[in-house]
PDB file of N, CA and C in Angstrom:
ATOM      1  N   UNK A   1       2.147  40.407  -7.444  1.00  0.00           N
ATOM      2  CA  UNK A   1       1.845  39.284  -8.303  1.00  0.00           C
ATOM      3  C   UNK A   1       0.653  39.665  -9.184  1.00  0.00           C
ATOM      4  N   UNK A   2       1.116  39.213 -10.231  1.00  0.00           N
ATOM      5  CA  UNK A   2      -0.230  39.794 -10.989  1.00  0.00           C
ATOM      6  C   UNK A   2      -1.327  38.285 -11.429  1.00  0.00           C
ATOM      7  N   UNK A   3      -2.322  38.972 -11.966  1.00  0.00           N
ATOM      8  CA  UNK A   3      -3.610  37.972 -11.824  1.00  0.00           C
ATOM      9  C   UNK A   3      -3.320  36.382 -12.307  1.00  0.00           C
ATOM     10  N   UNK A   4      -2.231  36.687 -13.838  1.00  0.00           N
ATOM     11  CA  UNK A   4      -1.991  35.950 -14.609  1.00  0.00           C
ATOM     12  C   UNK A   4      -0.996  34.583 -14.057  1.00  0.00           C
ATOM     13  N   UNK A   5      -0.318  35.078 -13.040  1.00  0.00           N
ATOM     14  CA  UNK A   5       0.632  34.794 -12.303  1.00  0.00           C
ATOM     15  C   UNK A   5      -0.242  34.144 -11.092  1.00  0.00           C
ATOM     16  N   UNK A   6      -1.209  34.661 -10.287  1.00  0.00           N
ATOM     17  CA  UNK A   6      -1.917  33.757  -9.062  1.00  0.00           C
ATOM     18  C   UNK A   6      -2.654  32.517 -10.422  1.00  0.00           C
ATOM     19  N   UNK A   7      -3.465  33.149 -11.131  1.00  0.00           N
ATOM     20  CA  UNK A   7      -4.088  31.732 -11.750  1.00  0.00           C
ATOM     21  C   UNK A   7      -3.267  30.798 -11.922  1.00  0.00           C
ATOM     22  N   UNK A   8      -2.030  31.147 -12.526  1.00  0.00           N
ATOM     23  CA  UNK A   8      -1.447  30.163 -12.996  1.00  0.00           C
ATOM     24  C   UNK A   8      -0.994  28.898 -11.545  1.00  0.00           C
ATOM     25  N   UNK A   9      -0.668  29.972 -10.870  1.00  0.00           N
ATOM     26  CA  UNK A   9       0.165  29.089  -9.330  1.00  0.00           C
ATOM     27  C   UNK A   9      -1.243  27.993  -9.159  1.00  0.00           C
ATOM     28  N   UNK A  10      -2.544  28.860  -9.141  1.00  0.00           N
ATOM     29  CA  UNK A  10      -3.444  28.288  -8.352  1.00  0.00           C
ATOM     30  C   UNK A  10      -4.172  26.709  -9.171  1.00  0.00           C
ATOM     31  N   UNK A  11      -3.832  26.776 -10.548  1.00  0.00           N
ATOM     32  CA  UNK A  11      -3.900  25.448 -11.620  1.00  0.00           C
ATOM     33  C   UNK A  11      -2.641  24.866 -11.164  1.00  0.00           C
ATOM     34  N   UNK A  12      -1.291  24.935 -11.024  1.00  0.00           N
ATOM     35  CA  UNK A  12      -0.602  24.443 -10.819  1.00  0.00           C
ATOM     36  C   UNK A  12      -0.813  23.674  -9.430  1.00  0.00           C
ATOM     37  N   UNK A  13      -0.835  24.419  -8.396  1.00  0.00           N
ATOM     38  CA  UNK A  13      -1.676  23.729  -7.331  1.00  0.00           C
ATOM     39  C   UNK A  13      -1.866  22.860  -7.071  1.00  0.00           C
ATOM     40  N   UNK A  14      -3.084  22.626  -7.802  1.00  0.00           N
ATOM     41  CA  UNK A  14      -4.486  22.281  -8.103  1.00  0.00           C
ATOM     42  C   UNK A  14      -4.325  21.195  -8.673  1.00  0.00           C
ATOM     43  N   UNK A  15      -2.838  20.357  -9.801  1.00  0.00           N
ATOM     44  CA  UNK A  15      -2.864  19.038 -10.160  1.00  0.00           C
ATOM     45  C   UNK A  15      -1.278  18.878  -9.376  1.00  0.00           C
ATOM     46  N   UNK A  16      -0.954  19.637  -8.865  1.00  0.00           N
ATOM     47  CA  UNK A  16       0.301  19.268  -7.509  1.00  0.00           C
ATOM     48  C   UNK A  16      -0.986  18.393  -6.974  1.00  0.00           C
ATOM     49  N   UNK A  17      -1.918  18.783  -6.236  1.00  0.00           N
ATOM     50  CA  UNK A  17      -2.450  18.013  -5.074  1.00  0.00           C
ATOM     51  C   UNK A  17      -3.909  17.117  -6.486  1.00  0.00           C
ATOM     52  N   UNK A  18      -3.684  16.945  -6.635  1.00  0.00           N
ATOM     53  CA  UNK A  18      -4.149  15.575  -8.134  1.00  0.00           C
ATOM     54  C   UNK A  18      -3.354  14.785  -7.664  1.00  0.00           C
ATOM     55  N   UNK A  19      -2.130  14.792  -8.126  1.00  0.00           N
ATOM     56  CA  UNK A  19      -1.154  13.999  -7.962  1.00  0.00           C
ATOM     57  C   UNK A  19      -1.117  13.052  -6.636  1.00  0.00           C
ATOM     58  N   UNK A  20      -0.931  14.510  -5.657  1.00  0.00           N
ATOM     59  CA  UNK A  20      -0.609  13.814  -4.558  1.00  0.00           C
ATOM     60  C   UNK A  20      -1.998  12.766  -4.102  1.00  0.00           C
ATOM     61  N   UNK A  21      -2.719  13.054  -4.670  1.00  0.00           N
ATOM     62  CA  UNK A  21      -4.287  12.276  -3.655  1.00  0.00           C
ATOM     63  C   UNK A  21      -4.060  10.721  -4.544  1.00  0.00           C
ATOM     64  N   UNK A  22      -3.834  11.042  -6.156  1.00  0.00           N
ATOM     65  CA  UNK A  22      -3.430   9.686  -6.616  1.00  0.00           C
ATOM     66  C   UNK A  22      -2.520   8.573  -5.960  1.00  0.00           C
ATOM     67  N   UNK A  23      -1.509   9.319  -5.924  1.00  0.00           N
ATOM     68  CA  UNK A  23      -0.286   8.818  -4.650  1.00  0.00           C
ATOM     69  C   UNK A  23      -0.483   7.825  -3.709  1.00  0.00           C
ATOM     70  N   UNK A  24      -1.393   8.672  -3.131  1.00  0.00           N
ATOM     71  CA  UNK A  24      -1.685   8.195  -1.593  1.00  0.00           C
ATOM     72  C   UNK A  24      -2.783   6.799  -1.554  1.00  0.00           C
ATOM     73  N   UNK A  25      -3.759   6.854  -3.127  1.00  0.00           N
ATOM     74  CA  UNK A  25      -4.596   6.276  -3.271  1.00  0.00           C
ATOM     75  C   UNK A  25      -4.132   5.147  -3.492  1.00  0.00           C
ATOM     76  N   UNK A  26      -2.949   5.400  -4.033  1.00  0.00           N
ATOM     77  CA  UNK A  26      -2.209   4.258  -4.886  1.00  0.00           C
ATOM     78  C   UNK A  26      -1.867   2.979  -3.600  1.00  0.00           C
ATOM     79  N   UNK A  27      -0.825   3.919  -3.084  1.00  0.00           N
ATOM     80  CA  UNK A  27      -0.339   3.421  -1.822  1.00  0.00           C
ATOM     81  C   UNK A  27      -1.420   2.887  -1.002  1.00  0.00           C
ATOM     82  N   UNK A  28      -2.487   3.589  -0.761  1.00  0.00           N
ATOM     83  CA  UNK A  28      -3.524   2.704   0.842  1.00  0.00           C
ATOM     84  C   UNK A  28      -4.013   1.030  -0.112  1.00  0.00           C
ATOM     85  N   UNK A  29      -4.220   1.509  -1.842  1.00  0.00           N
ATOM     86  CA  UNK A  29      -4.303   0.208  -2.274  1.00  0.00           C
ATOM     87  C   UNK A  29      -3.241  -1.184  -1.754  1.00  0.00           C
ATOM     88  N   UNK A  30      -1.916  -0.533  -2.074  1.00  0.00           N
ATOM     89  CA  UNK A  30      -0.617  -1.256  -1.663  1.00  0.00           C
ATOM     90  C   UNK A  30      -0.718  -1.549  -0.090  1.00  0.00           C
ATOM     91  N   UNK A  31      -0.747  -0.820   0.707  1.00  0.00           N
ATOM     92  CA  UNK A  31      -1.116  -1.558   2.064  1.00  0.00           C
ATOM     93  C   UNK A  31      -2.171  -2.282   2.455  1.00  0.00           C
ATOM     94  N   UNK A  32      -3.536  -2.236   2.008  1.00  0.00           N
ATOM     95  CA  UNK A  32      -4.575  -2.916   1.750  1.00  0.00           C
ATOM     96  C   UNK A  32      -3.990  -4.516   1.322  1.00  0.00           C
ATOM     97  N   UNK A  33      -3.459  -4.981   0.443  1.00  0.00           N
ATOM     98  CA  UNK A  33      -3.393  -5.889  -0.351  1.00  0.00           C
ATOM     99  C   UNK A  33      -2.223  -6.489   0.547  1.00  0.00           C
ATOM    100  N   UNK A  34      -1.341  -5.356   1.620  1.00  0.00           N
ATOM    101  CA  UNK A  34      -0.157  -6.065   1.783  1.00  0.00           C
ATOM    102  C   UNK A  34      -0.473  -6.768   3.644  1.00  0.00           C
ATOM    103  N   UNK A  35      -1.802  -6.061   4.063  1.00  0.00           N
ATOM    104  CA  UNK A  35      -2.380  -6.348   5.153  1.00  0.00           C
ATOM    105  C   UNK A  35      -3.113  -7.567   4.797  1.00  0.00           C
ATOM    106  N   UNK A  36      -4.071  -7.956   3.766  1.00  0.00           N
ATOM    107  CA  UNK A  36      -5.056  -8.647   3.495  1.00  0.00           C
ATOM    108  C   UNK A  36      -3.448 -10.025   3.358  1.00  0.00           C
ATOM    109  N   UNK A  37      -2.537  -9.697   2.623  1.00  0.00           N
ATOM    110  CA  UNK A  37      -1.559 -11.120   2.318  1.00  0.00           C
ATOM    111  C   UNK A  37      -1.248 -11.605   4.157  1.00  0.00           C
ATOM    112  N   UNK A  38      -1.003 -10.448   4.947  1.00  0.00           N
ATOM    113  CA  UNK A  38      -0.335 -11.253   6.071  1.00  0.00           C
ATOM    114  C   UNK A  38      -1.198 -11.472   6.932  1.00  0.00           C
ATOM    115  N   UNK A  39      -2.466 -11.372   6.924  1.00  0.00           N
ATOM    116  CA  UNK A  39      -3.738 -11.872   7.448  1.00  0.00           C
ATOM    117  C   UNK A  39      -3.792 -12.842   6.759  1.00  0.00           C
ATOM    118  N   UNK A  40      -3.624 -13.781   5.678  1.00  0.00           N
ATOM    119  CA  UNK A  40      -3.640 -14.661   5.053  1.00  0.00           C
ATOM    120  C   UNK A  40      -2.514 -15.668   6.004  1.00  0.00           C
ATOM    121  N   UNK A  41      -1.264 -15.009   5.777  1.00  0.00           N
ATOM    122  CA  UNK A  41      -0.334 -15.519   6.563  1.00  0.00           C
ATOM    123  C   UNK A  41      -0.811 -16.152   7.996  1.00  0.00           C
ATOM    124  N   UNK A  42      -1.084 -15.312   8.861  1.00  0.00           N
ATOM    125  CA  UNK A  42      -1.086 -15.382  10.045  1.00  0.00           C
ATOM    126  C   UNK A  42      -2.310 -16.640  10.274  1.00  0.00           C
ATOM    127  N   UNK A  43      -3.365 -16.488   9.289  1.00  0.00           N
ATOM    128  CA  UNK A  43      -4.585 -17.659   9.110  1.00  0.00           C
ATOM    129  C   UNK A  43      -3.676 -18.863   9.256  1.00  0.00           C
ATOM    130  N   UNK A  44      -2.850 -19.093   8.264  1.00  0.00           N
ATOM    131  CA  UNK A  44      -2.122 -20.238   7.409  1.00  0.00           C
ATOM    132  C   UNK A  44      -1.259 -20.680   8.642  1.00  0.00           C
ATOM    133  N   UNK A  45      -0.998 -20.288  10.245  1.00  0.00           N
ATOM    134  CA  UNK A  45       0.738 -20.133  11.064  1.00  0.00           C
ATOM    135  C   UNK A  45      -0.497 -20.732  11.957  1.00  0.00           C
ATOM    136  N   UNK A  46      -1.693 -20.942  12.099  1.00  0.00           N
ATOM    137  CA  UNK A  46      -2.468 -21.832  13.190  1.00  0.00           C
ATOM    138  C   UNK A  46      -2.055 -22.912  13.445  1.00  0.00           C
ATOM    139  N   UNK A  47      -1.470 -23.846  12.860  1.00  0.00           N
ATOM    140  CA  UNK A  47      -0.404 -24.719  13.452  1.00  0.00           C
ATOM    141  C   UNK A  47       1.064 -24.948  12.922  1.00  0.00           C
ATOM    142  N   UNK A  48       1.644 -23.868  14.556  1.00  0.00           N
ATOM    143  CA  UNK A  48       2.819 -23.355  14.113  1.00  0.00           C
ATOM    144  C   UNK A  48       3.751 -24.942  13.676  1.00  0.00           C
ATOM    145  N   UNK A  49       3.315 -26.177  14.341  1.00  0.00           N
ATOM    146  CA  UNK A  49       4.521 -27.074  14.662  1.00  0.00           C
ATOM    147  C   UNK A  49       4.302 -27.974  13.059  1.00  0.00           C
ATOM    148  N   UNK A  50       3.536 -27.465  12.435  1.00  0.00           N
ATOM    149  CA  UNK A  50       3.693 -28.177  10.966  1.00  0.00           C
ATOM    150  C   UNK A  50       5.024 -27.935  10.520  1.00  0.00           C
ATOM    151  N   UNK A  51       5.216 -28.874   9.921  1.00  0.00           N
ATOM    152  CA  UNK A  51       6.488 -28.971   8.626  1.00  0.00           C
ATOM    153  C   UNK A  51       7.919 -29.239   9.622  1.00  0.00           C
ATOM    154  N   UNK A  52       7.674 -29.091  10.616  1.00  0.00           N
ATOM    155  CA  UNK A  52       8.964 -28.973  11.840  1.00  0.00           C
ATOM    156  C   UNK A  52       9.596 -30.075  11.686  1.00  0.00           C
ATOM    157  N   UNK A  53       8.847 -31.558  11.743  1.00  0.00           N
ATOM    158  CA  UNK A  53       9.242 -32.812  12.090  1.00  0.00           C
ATOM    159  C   UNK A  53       9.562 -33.344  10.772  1.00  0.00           C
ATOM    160  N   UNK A  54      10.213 -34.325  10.477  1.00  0.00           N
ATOM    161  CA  UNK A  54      10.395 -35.070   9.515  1.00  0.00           C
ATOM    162  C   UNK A  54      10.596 -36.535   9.999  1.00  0.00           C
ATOM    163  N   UNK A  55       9.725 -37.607   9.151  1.00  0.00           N
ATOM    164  CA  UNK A  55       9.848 -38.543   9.519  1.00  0.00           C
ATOM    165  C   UNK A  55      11.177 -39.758   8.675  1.00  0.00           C
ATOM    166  N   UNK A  56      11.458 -39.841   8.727  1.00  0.00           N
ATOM    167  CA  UNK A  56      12.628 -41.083   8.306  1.00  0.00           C
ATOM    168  C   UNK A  56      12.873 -42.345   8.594  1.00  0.00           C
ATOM    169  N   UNK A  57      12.474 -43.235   7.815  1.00  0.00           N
ATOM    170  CA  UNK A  57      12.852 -44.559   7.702  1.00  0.00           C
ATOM    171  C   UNK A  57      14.217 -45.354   7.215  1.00  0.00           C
ATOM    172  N   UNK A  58      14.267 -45.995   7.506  1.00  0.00           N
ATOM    173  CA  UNK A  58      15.711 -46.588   7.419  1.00  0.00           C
ATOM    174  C   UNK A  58      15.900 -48.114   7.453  1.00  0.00           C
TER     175      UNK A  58
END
């Protein structure tokens, strides 16, 4: 392999794993936001027996 040929691999590399760290950054955002919603959820399910009953008059 000649010199011209490792530099090049080693820039190529080099925004291969750019990429990938963006990726991943992207994503822990997306689970972040998708943990923080069902912690929201699970707040909101403290009383499971709401909405269950309905009252009706007649």
């Amino acid at each position: 392999m000649t010199i011209a040929g490792l530099s090049t691999n080693i820039s190529t590399s080099g925004i291969t794993n750019d990429i990938q760290i963006a990726m991943l950054k992207k994503n822990l955002d997306t689970v972040e936001t998708a943990g923080a919603d069902i912690a929201k959820m699970m707040e909101a399910s403290v009383t499971p027996e709401l909405g269950q009953n309905i009252d009706l008059r007649i």
